[in-house]
N, C-alpha and C. Protein backbone atom coordinates (compact mmCIF):
# COMPACT_ATOMS: atom_id res chain seq x y z
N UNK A 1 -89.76 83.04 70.58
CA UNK A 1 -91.08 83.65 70.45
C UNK A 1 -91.34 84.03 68.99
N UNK A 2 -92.47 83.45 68.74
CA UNK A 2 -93.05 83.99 67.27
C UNK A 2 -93.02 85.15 66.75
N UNK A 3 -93.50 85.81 65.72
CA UNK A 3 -93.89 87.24 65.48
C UNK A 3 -95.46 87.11 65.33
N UNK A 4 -96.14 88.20 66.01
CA UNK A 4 -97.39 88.06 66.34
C UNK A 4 -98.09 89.42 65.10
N UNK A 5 -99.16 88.94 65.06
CA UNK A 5 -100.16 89.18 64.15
C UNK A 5 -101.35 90.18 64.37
N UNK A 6 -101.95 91.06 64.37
CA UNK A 6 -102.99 91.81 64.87
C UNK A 6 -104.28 91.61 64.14
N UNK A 7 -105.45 91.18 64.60
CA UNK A 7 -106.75 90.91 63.87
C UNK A 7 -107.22 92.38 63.80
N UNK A 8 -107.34 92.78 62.09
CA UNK A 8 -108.22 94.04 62.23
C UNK A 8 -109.48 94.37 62.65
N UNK A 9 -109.99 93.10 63.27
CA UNK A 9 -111.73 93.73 63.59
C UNK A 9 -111.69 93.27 64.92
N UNK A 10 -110.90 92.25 66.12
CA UNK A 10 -111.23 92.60 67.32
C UNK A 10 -109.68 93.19 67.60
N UNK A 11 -108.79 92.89 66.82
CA UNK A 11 -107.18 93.32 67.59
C UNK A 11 -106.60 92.82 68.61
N UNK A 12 -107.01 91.45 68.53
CA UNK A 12 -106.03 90.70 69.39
C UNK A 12 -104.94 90.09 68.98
N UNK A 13 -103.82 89.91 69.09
CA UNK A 13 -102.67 89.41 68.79
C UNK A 13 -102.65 87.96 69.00
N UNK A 14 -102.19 87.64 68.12
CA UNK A 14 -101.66 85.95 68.33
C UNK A 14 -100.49 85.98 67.13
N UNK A 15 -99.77 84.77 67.82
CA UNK A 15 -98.57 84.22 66.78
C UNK A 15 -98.76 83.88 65.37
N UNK A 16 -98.30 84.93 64.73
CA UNK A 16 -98.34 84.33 63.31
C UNK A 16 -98.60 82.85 62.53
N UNK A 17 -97.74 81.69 63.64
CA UNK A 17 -97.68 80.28 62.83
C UNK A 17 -99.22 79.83 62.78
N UNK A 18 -100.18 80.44 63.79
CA UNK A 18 -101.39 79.90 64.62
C UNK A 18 -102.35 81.15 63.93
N UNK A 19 -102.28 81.99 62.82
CA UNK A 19 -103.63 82.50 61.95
C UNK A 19 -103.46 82.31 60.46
N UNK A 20 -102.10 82.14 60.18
CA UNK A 20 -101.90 82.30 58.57
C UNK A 20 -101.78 81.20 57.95
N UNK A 21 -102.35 80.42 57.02
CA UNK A 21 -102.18 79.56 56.15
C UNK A 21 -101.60 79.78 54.97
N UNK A 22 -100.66 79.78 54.43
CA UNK A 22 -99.82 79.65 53.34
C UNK A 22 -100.69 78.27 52.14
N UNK A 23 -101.05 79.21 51.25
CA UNK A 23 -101.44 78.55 50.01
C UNK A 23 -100.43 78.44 49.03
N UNK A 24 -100.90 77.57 48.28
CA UNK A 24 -99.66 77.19 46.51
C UNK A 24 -99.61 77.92 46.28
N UNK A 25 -100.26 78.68 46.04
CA UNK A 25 -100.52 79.83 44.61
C UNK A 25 -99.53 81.01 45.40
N UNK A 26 -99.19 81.02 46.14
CA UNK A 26 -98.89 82.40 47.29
C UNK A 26 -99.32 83.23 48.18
N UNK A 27 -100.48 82.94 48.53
CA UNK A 27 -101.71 83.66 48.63
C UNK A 27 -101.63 83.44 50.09
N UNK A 28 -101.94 83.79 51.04
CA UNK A 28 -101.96 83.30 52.27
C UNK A 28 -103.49 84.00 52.98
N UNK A 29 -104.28 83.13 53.62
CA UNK A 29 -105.32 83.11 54.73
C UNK A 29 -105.11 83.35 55.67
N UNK A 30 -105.78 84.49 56.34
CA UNK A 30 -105.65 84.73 57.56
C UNK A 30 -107.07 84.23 58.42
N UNK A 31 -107.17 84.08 59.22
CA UNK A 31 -108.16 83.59 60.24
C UNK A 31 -107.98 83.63 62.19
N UNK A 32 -108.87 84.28 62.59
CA UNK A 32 -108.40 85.36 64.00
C UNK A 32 -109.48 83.70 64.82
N UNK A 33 -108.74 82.97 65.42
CA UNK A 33 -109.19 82.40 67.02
C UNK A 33 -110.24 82.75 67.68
N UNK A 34 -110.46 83.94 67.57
CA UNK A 34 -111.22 84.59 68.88
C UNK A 34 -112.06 85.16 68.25
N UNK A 35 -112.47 85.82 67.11
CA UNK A 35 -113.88 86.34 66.07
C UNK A 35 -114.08 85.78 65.21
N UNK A 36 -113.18 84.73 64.45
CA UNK A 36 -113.50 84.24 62.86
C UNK A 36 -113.36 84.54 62.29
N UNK A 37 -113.10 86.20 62.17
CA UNK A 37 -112.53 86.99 60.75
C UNK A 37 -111.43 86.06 60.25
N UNK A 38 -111.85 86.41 58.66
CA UNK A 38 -111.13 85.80 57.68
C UNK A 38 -111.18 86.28 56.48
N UNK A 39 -109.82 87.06 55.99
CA UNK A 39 -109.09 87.53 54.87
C UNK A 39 -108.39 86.70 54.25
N UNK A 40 -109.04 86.52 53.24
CA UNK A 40 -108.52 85.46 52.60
C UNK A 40 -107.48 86.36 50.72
N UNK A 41 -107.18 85.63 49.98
CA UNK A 41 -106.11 86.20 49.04
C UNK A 41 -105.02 87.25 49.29
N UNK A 42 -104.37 86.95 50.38
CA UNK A 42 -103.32 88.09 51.38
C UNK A 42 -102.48 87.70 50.07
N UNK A 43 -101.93 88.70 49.04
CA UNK A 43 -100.82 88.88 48.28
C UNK A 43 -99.46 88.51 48.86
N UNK A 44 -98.74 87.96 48.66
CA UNK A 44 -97.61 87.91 49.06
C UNK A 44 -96.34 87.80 47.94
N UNK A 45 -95.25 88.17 47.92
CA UNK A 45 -94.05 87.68 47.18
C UNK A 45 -93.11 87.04 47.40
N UNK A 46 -92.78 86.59 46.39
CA UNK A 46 -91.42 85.63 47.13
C UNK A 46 -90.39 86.60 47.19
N UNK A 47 -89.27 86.42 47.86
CA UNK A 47 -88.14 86.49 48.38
C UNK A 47 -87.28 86.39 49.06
C-alpha cells in the first residue's frame, strides 16, 4: 500500500504515486482527482 496524500480544499485521500508529479528542477505538482486543485512549485530536497 502506497502512502496517501490529503487534498487541502476537498480532503480526500489518494495514493501519493496517483497526485504528485515529480519535475527536473525538484519541484513537484500536486493535482487532487476529484476537485482539480493544483499546487504547483511543491519545494522539495534531495536526500
Amino acid at each position: 500500500m502506497q502512502p496517501t496524500v490529503k487534498c487541502p480544499k476537498c480532503l480526500i485521500e489518494t495514493e501519493i504515486t496517483l497526485v504528485l508529479t515529480a519535475q527536473s528542477n525538484q519541484n513537484v505538482i500536486f493535482t487532487c482527482p476529484r476537485c482539480n486543485f493544483e499546487m504547483k512549485d511543491i519545494h522539495t530536497s534531495k536526500g
